[in-house]
Structures are given as structure tokens and as C-alpha cells.
PDB file of N, CA and C in Angstrom:
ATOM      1  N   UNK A   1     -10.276   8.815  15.385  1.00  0.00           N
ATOM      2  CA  UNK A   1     -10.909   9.160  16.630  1.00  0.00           C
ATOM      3  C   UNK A   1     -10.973   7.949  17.566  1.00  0.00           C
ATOM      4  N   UNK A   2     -11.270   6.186  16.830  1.00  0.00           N
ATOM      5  CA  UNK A   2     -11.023   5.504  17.577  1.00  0.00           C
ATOM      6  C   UNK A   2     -10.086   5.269  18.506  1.00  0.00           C
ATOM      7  N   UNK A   3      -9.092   5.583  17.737  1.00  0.00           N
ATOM      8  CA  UNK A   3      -8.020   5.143  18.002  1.00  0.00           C
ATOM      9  C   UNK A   3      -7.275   5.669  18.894  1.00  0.00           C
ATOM     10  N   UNK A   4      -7.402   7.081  18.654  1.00  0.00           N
ATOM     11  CA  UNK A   4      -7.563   8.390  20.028  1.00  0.00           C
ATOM     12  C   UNK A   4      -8.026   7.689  20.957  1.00  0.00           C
ATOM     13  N   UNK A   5      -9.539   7.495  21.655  1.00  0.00           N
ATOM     14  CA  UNK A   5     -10.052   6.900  22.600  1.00  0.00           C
ATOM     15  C   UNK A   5      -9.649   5.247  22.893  1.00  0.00           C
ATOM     16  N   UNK A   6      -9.176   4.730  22.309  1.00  0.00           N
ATOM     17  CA  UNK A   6      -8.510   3.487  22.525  1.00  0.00           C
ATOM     18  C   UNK A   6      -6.896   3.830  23.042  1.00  0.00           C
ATOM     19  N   UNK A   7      -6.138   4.655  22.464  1.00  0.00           N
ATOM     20  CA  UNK A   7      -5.002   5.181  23.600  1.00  0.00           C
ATOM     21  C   UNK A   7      -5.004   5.717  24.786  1.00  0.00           C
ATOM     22  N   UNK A   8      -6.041   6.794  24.590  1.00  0.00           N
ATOM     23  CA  UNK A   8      -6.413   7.074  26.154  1.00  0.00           C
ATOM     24  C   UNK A   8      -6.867   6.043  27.092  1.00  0.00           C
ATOM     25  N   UNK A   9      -7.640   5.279  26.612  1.00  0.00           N
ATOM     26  CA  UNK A   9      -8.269   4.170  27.973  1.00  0.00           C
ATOM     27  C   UNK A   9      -7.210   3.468  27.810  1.00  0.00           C
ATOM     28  N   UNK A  10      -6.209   2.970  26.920  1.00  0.00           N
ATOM     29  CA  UNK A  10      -4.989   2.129  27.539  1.00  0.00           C
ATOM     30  C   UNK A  10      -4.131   2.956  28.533  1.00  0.00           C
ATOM     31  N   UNK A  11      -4.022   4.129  28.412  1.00  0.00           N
ATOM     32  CA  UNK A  11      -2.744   4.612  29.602  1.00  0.00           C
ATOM     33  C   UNK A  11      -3.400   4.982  30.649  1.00  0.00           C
ATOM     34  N   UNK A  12      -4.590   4.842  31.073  1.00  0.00           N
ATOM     35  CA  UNK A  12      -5.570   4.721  32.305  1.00  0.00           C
ATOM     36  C   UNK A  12      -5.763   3.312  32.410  1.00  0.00           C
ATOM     37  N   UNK A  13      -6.257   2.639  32.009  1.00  0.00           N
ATOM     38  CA  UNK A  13      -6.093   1.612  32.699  1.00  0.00           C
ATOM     39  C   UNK A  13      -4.877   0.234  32.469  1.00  0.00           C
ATOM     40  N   UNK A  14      -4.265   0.259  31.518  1.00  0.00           N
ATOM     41  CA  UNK A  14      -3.294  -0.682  31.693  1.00  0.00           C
ATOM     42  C   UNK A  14      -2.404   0.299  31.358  1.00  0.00           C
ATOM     43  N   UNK A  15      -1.948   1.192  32.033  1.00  0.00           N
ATOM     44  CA  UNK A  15      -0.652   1.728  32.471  1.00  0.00           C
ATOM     45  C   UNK A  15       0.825   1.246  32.304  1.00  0.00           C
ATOM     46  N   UNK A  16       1.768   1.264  31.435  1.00  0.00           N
ATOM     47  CA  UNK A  16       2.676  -0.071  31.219  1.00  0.00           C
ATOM     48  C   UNK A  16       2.437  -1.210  31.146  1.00  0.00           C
ATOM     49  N   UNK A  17       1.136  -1.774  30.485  1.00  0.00           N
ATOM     50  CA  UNK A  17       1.570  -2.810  29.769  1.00  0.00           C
ATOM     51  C   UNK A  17       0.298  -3.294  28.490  1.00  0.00           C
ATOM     52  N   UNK A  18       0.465  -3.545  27.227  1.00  0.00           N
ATOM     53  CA  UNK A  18      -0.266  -3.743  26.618  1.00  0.00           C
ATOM     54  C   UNK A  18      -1.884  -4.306  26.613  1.00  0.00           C
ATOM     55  N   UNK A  19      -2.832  -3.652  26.188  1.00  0.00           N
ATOM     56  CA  UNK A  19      -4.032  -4.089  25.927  1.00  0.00           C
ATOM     57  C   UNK A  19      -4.261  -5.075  25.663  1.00  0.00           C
ATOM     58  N   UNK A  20      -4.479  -6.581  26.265  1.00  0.00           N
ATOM     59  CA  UNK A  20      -4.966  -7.821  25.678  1.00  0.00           C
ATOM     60  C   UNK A  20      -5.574  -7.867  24.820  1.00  0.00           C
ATOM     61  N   UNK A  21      -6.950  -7.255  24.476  1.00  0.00           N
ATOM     62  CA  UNK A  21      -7.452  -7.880  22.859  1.00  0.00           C
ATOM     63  C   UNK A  21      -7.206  -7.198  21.530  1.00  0.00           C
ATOM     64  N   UNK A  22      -6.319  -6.163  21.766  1.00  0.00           N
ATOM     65  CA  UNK A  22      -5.711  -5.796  20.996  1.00  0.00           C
ATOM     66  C   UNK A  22      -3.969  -6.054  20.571  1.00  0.00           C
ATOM     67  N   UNK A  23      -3.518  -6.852  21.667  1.00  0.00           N
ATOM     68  CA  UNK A  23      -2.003  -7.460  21.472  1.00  0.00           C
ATOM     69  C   UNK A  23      -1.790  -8.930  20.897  1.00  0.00           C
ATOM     70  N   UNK A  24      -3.406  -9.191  20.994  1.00  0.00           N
ATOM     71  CA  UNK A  24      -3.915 -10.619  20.099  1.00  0.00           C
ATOM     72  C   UNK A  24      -3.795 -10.259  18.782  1.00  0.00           C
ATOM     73  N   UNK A  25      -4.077  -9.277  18.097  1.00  0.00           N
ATOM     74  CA  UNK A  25      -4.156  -8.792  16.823  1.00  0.00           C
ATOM     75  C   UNK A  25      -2.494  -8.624  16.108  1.00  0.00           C
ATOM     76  N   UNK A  26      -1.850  -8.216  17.023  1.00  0.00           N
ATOM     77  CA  UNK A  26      -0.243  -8.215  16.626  1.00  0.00           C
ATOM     78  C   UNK A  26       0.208  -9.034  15.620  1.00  0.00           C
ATOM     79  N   UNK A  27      -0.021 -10.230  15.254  1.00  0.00           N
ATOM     80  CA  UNK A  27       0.297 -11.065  14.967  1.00  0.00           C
ATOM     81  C   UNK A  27      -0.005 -10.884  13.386  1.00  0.00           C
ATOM     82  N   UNK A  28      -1.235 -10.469  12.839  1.00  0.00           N
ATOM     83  CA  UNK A  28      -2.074 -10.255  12.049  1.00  0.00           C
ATOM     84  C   UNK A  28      -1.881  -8.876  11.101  1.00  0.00           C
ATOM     85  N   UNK A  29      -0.761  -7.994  11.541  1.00  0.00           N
ATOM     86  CA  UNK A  29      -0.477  -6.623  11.179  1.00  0.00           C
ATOM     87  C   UNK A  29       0.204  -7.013  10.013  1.00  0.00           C
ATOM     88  N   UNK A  30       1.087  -7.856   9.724  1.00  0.00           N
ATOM     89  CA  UNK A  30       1.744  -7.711   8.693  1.00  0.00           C
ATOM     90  C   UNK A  30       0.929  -8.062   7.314  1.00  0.00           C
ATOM     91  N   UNK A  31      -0.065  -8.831   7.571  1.00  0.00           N
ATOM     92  CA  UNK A  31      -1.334 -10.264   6.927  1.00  0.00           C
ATOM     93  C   UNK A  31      -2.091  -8.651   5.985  1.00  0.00           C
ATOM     94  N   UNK A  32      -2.853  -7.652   7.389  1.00  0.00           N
ATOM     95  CA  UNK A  32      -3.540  -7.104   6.924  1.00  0.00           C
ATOM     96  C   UNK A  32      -3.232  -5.686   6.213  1.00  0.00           C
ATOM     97  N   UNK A  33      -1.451  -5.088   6.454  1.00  0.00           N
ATOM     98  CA  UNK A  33      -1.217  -4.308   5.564  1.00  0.00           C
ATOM     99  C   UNK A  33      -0.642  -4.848   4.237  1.00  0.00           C
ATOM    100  N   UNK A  34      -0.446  -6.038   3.589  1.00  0.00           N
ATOM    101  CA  UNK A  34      -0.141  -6.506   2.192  1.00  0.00           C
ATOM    102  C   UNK A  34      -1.288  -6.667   1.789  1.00  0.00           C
ATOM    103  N   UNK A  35      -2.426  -7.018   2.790  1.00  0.00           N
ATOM    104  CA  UNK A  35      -3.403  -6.801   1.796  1.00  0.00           C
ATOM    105  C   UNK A  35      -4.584  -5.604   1.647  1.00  0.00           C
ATOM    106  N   UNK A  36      -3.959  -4.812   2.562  1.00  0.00           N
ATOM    107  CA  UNK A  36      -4.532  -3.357   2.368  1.00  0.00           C
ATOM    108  C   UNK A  36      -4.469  -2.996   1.002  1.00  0.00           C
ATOM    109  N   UNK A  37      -2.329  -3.140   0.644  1.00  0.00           N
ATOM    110  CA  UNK A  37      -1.447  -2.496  -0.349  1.00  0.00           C
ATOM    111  C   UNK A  37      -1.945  -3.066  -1.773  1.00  0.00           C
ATOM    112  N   UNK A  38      -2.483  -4.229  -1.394  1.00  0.00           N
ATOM    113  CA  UNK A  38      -2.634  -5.619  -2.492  1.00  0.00           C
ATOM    114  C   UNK A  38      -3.816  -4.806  -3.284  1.00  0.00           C
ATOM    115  N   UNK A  39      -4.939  -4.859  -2.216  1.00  0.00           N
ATOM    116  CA  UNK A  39      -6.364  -4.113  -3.019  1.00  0.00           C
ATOM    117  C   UNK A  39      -6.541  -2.657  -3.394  1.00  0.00           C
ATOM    118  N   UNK A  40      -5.394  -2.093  -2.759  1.00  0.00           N
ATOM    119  CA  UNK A  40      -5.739  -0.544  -3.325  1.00  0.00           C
ATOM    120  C   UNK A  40      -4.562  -0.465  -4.770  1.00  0.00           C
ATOM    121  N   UNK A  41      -3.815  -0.676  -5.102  1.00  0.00           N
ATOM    122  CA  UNK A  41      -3.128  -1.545  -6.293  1.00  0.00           C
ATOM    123  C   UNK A  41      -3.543  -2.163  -7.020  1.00  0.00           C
ATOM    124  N   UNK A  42      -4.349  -2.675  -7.095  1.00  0.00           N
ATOM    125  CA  UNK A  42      -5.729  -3.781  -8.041  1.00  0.00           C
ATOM    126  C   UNK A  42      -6.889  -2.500  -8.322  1.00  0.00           C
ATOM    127  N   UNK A  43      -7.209  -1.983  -7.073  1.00  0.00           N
ATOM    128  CA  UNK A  43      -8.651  -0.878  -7.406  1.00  0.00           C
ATOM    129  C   UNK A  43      -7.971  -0.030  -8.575  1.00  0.00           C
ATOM    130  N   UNK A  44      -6.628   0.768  -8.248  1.00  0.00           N
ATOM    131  CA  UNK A  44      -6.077   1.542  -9.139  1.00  0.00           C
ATOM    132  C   UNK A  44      -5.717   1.114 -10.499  1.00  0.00           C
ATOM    133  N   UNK A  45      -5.374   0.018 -10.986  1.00  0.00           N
ATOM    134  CA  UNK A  45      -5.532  -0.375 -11.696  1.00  0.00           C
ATOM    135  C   UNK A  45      -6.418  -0.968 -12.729  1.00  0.00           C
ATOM    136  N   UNK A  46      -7.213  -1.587 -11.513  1.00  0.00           N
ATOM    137  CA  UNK A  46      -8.098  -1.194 -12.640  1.00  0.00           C
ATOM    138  C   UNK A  46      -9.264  -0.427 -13.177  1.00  0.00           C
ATOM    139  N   UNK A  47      -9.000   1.023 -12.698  1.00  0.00           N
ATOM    140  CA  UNK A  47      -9.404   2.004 -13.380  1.00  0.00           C
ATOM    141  C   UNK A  47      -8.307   2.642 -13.946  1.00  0.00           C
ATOM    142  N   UNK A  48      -7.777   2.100 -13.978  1.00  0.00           N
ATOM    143  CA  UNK A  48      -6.440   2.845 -15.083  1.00  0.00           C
ATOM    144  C   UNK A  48      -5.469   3.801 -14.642  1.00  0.00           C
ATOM    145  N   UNK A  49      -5.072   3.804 -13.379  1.00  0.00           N
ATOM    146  CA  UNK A  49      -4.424   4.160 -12.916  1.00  0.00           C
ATOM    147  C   UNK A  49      -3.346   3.662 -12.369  1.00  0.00           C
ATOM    148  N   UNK A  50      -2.259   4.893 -12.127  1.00  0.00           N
ATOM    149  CA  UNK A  50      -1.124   3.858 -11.589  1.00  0.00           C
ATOM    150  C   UNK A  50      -0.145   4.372  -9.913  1.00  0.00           C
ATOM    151  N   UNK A  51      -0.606   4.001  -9.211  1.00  0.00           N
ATOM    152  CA  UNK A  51      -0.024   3.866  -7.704  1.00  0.00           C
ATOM    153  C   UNK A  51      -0.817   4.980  -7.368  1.00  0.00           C
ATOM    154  N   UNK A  52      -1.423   6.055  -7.863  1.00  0.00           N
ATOM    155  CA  UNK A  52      -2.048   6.927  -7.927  1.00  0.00           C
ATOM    156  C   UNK A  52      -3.279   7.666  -8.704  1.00  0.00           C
ATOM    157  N   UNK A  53      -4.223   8.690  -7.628  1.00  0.00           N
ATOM    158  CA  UNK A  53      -5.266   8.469  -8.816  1.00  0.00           C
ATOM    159  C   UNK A  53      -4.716   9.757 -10.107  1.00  0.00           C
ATOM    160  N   UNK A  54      -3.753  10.417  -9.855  1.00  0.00           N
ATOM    161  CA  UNK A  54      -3.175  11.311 -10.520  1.00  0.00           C
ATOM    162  C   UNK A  54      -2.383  10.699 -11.722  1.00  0.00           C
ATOM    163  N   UNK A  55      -1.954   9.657 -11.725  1.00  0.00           N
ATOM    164  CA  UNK A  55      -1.106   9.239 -12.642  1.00  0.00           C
ATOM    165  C   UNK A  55      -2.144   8.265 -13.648  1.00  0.00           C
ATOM    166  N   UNK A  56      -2.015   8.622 -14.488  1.00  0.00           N
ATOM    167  CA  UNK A  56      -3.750   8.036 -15.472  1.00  0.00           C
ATOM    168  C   UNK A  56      -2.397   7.423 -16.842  1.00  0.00           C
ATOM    169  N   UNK A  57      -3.041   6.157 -16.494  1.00  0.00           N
ATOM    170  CA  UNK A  57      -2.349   5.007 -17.488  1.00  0.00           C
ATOM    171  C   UNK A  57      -2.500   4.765 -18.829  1.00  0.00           C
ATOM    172  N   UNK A  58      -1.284   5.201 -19.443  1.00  0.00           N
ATOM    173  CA  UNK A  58      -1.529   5.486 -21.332  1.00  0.00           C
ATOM    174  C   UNK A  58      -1.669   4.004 -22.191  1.00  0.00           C
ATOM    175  N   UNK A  59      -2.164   4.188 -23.364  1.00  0.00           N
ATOM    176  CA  UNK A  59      -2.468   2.584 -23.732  1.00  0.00           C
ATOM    177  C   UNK A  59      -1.139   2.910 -24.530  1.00  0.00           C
ATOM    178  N   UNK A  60       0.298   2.651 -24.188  1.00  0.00           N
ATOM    179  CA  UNK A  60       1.479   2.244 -24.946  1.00  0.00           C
ATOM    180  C   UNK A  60       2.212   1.857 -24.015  1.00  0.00           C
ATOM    181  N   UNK A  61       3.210   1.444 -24.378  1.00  0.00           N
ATOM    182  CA  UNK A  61       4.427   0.297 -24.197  1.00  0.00           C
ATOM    183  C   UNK A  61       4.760   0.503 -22.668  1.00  0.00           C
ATOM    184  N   UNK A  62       4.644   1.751 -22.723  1.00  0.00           N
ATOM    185  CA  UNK A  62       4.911   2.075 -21.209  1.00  0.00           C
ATOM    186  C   UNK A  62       3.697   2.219 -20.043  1.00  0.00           C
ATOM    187  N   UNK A  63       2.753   2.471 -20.499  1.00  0.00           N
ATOM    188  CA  UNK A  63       1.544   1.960 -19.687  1.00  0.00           C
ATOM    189  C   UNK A  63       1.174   0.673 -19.500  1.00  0.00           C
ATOM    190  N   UNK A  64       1.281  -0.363 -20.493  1.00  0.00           N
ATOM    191  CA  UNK A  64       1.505  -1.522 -20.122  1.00  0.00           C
ATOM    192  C   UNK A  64       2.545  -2.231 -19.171  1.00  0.00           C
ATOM    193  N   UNK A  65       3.396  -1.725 -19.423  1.00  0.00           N
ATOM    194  CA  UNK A  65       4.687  -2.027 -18.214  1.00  0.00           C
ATOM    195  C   UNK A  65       4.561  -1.543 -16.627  1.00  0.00           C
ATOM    196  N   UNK A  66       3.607  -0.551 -17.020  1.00  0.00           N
ATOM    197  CA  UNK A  66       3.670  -0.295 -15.569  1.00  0.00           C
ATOM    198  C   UNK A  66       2.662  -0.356 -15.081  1.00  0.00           C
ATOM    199  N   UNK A  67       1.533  -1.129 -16.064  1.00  0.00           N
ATOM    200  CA  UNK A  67       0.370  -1.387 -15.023  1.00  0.00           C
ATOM    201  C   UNK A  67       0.517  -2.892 -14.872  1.00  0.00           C
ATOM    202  N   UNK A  68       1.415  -3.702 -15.890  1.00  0.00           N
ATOM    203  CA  UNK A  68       1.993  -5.071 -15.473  1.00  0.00           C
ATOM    204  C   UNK A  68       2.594  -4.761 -13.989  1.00  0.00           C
ATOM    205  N   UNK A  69       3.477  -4.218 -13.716  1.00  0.00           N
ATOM    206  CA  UNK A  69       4.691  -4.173 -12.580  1.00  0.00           C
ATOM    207  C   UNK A  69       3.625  -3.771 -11.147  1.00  0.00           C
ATOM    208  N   UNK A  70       2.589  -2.950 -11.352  1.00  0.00           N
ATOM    209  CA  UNK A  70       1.571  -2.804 -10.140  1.00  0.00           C
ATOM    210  C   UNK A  70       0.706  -3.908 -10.120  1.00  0.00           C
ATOM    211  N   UNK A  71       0.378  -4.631 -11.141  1.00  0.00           N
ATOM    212  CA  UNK A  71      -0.341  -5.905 -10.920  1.00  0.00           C
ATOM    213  C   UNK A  71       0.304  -6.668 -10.286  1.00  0.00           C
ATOM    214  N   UNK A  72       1.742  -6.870 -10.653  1.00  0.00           N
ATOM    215  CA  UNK A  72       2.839  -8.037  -9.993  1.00  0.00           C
ATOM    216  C   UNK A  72       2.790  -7.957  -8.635  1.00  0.00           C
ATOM    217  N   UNK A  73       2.916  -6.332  -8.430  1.00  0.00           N
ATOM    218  CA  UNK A  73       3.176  -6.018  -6.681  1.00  0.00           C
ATOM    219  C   UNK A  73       2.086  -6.469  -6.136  1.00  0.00           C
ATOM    220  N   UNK A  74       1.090  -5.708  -6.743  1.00  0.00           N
ATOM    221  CA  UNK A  74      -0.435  -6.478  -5.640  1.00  0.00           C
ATOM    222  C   UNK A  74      -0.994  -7.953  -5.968  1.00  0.00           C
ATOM    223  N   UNK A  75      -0.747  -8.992  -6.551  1.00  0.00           N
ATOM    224  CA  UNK A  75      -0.258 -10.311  -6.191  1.00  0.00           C
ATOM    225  C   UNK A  75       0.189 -10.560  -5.344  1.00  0.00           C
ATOM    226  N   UNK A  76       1.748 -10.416  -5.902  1.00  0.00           N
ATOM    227  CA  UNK A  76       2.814 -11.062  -4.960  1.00  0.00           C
ATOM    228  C   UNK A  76       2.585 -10.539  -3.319  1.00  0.00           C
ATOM    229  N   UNK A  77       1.911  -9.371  -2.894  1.00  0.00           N
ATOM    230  CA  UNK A  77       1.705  -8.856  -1.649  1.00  0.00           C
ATOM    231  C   UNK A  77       0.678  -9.694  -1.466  1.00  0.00           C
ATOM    232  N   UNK A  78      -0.830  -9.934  -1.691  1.00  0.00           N
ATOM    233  CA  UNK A  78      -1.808 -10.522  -1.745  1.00  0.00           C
ATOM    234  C   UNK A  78      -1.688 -12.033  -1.481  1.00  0.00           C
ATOM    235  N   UNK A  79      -0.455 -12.408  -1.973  1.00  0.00           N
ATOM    236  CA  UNK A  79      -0.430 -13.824  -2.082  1.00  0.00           C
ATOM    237  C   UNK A  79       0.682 -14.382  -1.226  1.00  0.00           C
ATOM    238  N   UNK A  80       0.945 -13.846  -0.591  1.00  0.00           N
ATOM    239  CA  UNK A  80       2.545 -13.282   0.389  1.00  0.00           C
ATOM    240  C   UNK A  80       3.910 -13.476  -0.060  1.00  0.00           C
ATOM    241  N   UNK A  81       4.099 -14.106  -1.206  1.00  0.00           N
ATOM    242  CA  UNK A  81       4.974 -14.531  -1.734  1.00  0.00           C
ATOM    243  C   UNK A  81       5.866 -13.898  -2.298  1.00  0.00           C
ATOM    244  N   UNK A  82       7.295 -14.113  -1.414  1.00  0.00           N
ATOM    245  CA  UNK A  82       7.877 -12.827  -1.888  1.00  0.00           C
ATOM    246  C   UNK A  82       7.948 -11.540  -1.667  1.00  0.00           C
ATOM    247  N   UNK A  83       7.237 -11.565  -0.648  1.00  0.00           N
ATOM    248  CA  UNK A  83       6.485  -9.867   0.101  1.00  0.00           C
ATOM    249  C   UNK A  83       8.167  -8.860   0.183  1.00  0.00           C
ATOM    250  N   UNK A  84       8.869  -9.218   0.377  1.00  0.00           N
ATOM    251  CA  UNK A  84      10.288  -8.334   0.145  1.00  0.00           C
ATOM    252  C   UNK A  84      10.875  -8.118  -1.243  1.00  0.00           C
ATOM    253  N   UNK A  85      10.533  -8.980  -1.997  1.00  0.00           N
ATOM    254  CA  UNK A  85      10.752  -8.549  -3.719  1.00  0.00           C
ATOM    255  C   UNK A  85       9.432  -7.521  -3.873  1.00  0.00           C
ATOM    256  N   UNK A  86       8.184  -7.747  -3.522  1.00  0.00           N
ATOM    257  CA  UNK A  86       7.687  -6.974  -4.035  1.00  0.00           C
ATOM    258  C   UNK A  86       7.777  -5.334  -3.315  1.00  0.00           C
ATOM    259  N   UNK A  87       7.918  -5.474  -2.015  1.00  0.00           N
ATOM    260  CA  UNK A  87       8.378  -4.145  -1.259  1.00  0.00           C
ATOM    261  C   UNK A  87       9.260  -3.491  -2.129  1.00  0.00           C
ATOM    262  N   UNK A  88      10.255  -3.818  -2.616  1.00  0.00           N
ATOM    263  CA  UNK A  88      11.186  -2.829  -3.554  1.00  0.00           C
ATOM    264  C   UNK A  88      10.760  -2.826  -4.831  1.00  0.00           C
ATOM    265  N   UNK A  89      10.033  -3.955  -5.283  1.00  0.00           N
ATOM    266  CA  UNK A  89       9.209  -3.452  -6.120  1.00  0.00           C
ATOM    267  C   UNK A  89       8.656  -2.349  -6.478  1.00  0.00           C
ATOM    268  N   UNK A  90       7.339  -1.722  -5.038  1.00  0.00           N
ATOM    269  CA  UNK A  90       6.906  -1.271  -4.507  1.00  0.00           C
ATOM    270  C   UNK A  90       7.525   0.030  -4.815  1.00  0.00           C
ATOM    271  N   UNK A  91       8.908   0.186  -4.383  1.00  0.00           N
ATOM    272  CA  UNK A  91       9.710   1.368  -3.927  1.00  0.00           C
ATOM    273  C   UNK A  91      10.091   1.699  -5.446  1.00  0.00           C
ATOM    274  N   UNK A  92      10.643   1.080  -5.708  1.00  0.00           N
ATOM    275  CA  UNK A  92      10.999   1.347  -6.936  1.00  0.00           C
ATOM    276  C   UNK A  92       9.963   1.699  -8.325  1.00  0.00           C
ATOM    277  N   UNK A  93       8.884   1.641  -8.144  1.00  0.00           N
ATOM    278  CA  UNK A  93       7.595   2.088  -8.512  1.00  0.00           C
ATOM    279  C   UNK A  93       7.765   3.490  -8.871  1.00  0.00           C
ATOM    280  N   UNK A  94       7.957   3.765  -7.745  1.00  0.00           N
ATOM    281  CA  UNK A  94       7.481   5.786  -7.683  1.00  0.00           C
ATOM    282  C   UNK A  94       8.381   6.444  -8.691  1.00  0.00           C
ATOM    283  N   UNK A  95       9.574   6.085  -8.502  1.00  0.00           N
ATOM    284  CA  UNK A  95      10.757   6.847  -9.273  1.00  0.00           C
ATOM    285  C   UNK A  95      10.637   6.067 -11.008  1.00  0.00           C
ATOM    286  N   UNK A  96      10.141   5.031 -10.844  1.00  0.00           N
ATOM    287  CA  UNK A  96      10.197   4.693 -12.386  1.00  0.00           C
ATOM    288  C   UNK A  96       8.208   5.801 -13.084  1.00  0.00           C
ATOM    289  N   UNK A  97       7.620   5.542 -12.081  1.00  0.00           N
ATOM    290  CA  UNK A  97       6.815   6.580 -12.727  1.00  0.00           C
ATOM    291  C   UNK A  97       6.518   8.072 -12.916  1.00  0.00           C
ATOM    292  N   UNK A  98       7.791   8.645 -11.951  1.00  0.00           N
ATOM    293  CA  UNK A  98       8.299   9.496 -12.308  1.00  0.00           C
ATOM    294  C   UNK A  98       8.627   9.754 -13.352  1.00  0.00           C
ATOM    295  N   UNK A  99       9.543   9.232 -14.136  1.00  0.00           N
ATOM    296  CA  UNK A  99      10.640   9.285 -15.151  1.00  0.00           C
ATOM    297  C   UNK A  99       9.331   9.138 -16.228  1.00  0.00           C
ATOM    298  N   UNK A 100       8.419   8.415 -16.029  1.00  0.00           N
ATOM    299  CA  UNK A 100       7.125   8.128 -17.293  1.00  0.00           C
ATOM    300  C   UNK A 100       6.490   9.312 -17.083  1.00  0.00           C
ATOM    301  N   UNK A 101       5.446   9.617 -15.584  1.00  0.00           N
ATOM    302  CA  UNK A 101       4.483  10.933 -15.940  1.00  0.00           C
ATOM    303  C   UNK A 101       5.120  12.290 -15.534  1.00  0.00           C
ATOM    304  N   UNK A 102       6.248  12.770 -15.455  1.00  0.00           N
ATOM    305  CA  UNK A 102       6.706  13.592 -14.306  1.00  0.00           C
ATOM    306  C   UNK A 102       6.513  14.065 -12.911  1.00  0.00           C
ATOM    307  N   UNK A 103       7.156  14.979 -12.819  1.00  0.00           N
ATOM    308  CA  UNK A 103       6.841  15.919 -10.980  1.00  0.00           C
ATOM    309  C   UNK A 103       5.527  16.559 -11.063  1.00  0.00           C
ATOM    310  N   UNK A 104       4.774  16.621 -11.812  1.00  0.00           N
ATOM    311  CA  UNK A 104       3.545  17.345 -11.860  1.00  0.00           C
ATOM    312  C   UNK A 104       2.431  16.530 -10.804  1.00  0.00           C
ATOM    313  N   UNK A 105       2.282  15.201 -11.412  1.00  0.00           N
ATOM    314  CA  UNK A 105       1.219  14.489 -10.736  1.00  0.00           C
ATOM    315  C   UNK A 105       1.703  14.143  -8.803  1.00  0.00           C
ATOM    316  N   UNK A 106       2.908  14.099  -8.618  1.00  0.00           N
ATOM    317  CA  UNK A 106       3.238  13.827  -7.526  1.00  0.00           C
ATOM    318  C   UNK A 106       2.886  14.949  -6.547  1.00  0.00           C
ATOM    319  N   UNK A 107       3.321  16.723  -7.387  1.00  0.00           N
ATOM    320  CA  UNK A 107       2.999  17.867  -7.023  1.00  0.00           C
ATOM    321  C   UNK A 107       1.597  18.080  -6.620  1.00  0.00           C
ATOM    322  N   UNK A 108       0.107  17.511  -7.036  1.00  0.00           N
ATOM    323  CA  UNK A 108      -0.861  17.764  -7.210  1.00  0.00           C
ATOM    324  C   UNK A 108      -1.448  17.643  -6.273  1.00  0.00           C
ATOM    325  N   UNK A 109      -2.561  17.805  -5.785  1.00  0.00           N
ATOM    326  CA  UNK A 109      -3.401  17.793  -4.164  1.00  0.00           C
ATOM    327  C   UNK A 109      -3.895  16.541  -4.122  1.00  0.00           C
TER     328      UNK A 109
END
């Protein structure tokens, strides 16, 4: 809804051309979505979950691996290091926990 009313008063009053105290923030977008990705990756984890609250993390070989590989991502995002290894990281996440919990949990509300 903010954000609604913050578009509208930009195309009334600065009409073609960006909002100053909000084009200050630009800079800062990339800072604050790795570490959006970083802490909701850490929360899920550690309640035992994995990238999702649907996908519930088994204590074997393969739950360990893949709650290692979501720890790695939200580090390495957190810590910026590497932020493009961990992006495919990232990506490559979904389809490997696929193949572990199936289409069911992805299916789910």
C-alpha cells in the first residue's frame, strides 16, 4: 500500500524524473536483497526446513546435504562473497530438492 502511495505522489509531482530520497537508496538494493535471501535461509533452516516451509528436512545423508548447501547460500549471500556462485547455487537448489522431496511440496498452498 506504501508503495502504491509512494508511486502515485512520484508521477504527480516529479513527473519524469526520479524521487530524490528514494534514488539515494539505489545503491543499497543489491546489500539489502542478499540479505533479505541470507536470513530467510538461516530462519528456514533452522527450523528444519529447506528453501521452504513445505519441504521439512530428514535427519539422513540427504538432509544434511541440503541443509549444508542452504547454509552455504545464506553465508556466502550474507557475507557478499561470491554472491554469483551462490545465486546458482540458489537456482540450482529447487531442482535438486525436487529430485529429494518431490512435486508435492512445491504443489502445496
Amino acid at each position: 500500500m506504501l508503495a502504491l502511495l509512494v508511486r502515485i505522489a512520484g508521477r504527480r509531482r516529479f513527473a519524469g524524473t526520479d524521487i530524490p530520497f528514494l534514488a539515494r537508496l539505489v545503491p543499497w538494493m543489491p546489500f539489502v536483497v542478499r540479505l533479505h535471501i541470507s536470513v530467510a535461509l538461516i530462519m528456514l533452516a533452522s527450523f528444519g526446513r529447506y528453501l521452504t516451509p513445505a519441504m521439512h528436512l530428514h535427519q539422513s545423508l540427504s538432509g544434511y546435504v541440503l541443509g549444508t548447501l542452504e547454509l552455504a547460500v545464506a553465508v556466502l549471500f550474507a557475507a557478499g562473497w561470491h554472491s554469483r556462485l551462490a545465486a546458482a547455487l540458489l537456482v540450482a537448489s529447487g531442482p535438486l530438492g525436487m529430485v529429494v522431496f518431490g512435486f508435492v511440496p512445491v504443489l502445496l498452498p
